[in-house]
Structure formats: C-alpha cells, structure tokens
Protein backbone atom coordinates (compact mmCIF):
# COMPACT_ATOMS: atom_id res chain seq x y z
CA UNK A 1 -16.96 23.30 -41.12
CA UNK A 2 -18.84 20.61 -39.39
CA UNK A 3 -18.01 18.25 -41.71
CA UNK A 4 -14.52 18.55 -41.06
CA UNK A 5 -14.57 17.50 -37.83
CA UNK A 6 -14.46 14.30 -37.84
CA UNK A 7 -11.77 13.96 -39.89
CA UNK A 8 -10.10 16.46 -37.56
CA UNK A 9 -10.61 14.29 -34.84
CA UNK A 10 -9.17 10.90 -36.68
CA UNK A 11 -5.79 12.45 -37.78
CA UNK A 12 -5.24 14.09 -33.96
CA UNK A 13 -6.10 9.88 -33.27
CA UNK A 14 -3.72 8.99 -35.33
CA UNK A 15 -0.92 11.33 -34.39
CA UNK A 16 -1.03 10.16 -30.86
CA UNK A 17 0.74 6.80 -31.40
CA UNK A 18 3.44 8.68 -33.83
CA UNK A 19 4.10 10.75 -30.78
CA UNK A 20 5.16 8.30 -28.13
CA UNK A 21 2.19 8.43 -26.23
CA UNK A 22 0.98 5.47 -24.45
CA UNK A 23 -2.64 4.42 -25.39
CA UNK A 24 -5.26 1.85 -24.23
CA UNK A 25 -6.57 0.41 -27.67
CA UNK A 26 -10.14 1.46 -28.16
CA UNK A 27 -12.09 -2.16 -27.23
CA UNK A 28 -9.49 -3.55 -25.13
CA UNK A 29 -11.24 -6.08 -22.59
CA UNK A 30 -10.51 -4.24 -19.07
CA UNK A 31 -11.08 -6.38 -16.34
CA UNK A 32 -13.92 -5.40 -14.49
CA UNK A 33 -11.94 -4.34 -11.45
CA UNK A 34 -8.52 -3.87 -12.00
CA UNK A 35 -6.39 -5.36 -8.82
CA UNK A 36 -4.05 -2.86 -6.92
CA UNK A 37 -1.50 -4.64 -5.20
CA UNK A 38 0.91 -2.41 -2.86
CA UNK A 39 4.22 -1.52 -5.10
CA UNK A 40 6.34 -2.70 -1.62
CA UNK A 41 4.79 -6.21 -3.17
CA UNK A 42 7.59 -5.69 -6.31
CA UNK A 43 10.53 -4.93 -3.48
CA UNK A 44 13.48 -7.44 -4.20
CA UNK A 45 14.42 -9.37 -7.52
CA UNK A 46 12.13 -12.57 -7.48
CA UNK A 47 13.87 -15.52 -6.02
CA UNK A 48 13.13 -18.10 -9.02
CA UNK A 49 14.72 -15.33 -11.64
CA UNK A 50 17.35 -16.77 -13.70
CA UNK A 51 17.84 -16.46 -17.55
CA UNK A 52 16.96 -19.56 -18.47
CA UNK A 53 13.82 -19.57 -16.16
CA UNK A 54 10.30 -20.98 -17.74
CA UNK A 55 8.35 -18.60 -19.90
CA UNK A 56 7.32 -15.33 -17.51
CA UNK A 57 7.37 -12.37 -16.76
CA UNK A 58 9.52 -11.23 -14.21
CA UNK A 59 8.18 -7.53 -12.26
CA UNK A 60 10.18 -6.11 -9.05
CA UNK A 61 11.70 -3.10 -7.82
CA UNK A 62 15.14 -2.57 -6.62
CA UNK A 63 16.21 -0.41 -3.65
CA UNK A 64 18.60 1.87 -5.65
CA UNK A 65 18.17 1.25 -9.45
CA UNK A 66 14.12 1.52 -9.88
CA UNK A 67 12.12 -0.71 -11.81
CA UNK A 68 12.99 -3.87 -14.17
CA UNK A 69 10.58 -6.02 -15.77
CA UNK A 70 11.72 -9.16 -17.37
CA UNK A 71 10.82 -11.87 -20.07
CA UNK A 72 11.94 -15.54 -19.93
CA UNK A 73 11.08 -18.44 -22.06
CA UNK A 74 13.05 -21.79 -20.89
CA UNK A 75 13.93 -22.25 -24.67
CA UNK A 76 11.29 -21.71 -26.37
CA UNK A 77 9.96 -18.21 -28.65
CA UNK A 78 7.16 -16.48 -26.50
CA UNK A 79 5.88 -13.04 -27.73
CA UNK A 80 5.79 -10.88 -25.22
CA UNK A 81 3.92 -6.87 -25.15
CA UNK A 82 3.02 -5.06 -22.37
CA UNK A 83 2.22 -1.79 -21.99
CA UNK A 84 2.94 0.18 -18.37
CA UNK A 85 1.30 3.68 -17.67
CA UNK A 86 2.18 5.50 -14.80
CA UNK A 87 -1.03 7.01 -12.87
CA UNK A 88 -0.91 10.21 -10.61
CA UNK A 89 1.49 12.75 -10.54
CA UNK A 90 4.82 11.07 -11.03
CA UNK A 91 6.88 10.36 -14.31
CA UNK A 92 8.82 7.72 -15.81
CA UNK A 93 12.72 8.52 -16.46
CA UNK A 94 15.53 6.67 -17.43
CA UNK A 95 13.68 3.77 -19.38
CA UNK A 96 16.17 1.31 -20.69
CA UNK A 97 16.20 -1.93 -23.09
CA UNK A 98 18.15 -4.87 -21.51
CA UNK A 99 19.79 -7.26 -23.47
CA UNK A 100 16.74 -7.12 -26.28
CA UNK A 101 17.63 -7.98 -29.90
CA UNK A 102 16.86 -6.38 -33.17
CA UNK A 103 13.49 -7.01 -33.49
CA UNK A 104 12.35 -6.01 -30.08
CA UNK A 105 10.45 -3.00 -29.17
CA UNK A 106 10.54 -0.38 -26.84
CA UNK A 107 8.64 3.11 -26.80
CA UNK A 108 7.72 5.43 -24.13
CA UNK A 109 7.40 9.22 -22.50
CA UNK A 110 7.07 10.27 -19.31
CA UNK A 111 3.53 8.98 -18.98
CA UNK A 112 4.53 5.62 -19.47
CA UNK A 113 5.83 2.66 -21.65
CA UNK A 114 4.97 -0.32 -24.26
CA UNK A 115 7.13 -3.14 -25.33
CA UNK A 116 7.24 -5.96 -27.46
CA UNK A 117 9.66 -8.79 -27.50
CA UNK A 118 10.43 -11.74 -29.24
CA UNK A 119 12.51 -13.70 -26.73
CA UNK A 120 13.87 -17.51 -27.02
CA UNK A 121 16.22 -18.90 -24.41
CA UNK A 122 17.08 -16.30 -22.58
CA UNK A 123 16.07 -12.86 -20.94
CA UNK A 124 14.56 -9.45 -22.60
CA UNK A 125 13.55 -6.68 -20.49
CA UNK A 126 13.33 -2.98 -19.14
CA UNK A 127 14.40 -0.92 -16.71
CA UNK A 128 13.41 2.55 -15.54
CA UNK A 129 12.51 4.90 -12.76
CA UNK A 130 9.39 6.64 -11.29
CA UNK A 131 8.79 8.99 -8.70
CA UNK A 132 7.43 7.43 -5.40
CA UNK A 133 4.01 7.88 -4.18
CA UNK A 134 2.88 7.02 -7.93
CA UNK A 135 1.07 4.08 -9.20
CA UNK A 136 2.20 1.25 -12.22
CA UNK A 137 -0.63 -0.20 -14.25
CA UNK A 138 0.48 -2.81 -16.30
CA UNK A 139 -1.15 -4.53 -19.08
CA UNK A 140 1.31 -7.53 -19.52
CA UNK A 141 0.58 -10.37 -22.49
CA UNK A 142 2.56 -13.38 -23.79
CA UNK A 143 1.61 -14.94 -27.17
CA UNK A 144 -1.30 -12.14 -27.61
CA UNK A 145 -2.99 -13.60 -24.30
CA UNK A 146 -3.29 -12.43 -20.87
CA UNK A 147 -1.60 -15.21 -18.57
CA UNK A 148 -0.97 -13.71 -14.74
CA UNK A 149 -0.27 -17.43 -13.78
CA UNK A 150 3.05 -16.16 -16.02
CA UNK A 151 3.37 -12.95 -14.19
CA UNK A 152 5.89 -13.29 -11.25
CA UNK A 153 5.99 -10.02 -9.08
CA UNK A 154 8.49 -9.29 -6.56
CA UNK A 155 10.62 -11.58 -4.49
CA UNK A 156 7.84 -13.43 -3.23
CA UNK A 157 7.08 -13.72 -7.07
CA UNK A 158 3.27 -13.05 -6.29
CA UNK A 159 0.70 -13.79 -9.27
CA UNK A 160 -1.63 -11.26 -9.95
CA UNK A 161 -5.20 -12.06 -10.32
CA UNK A 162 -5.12 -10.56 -13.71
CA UNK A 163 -3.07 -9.95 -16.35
CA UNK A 164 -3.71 -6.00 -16.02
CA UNK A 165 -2.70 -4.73 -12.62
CA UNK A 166 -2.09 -1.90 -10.41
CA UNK A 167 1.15 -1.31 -8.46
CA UNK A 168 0.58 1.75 -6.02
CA UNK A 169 2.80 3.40 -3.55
C-alpha cells in the first residue's frame, strides 16, 4: 500500500490544473517579501490607458463594475500571463475576457484566475468582481519575464516594486 502513495499523490497533482484551480508552479522565484499596496491604490482607470498605449499592463478598479486588468503593446506582439489569486475570505465572480482573440487564454474559479495573451496593437484583458475586504495577489509577466516597470496600477498608474504584488482592502 505504501508504495502506492506516491503515485496517489502525483495524479491528485495532476488533477488540480484539469480542475480550474489556480496554482503557484512548484519552484517559482517568490520575491522575498511580496509588496502589499492598499487596493484604494487600483481606484480609477489609469490616466495614460488607451489601446494603442506602449506595451503594459494596465490594473485598476472601477467604482461600479469591479476589476479590469489590461494588456497593451504599441504595435508590437508581447506575451502576456498572469495569474491573480484572491487571499482571505472573499471570491472571484463574474470573470470576463475582453476583446481577446482565439488564441488567448483565460481560466479561473472562485479562488482566483490565470491568463495568457498574445496581444499586438491593441488591448486584451479581464474583468471580474471580488468581495471587499479581500486581498489580489498578482503574479503578472510579459515575454516570460517579470517587468513591474510595465505594470501600471490605478489612475495614478503606480509601479509596483515587483512583478508579484499584493492588493488588500
């Protein structure tokens, strides 16, 4: 029986990912401390937003429709994942592709969500709700590096000090 275990153990691994569920890749560089910003820093669409804005990502918080996170390239193909998990009690609901094309990802559950898009020239991005007093962490990269001189956060379009980040009520 004991030799069973382990191969217990890899298929419930395995199934995880099939099931939705949003998971931090087993030797994933964390930051040694991961910044928490307050989420009233995401309040307003950022100022220097547009469509055709230089490659970015674009993070804020509206006061009626929830969250949106954009991706912008000024012409030319960025890759773009991320992967946002919501910590504490609340859940995500209402998670929603904007204007992505057909080979763009997005996946999540109530625990959180993961995208990845291939975006040239214009926008690709998200939106979705989560119940207040809960906190974002966000793992954002563009062309498979971390780049939070890219990451443009509310409408003071704030740059975190790291490309993995806390947003907490």
């Amino acid at each position: 029986m004991l030799s069973r275990l382990p191969l217990i153990a890899l298929a419930a691994t395995l199934a995880l990912p099939l099931a939705g569920c949003i998971i931090v890749k087993k030797g994933a560089k964390e930051p040694k401390e991961v910044q928490i910003l307050p989420a009233s820093t995401a309040d307003d669409r950022p100022a220097g937003f547009q469509e055709t804005s230089g490659p970015g990502f674009w993070v804020w918080r509206g006061p009626k429709d929830g969250w949106h996170v954009r991706t912008t390239t000024g012409g030319k193909q960025h890759n773009f994942m991320g992967e946002i998990a919501v910590r504490g009690s609340g859940v995500m609901t209402d998670l929603r592709a904007n204007k992505t094309e057909l080979n763009d990802r997005v996946r999540g559950n109530p625990s959180g969500a993961a995208f990845e898009f291939k975006t040239a020239g214009f926008q690709d991005g998200i939106d979705f709700k989560v119940d207040p007093g809960s906190c974002l962490e966000f793992d954002l990269k563009m062309d498979g590096k971390g780049q939070p001189n890219h990451i443009y956060i509310g409408g003071r379009q704030v740059n975190p000090d790291s490309h993995w980040f806390k947003l907490c009520d």
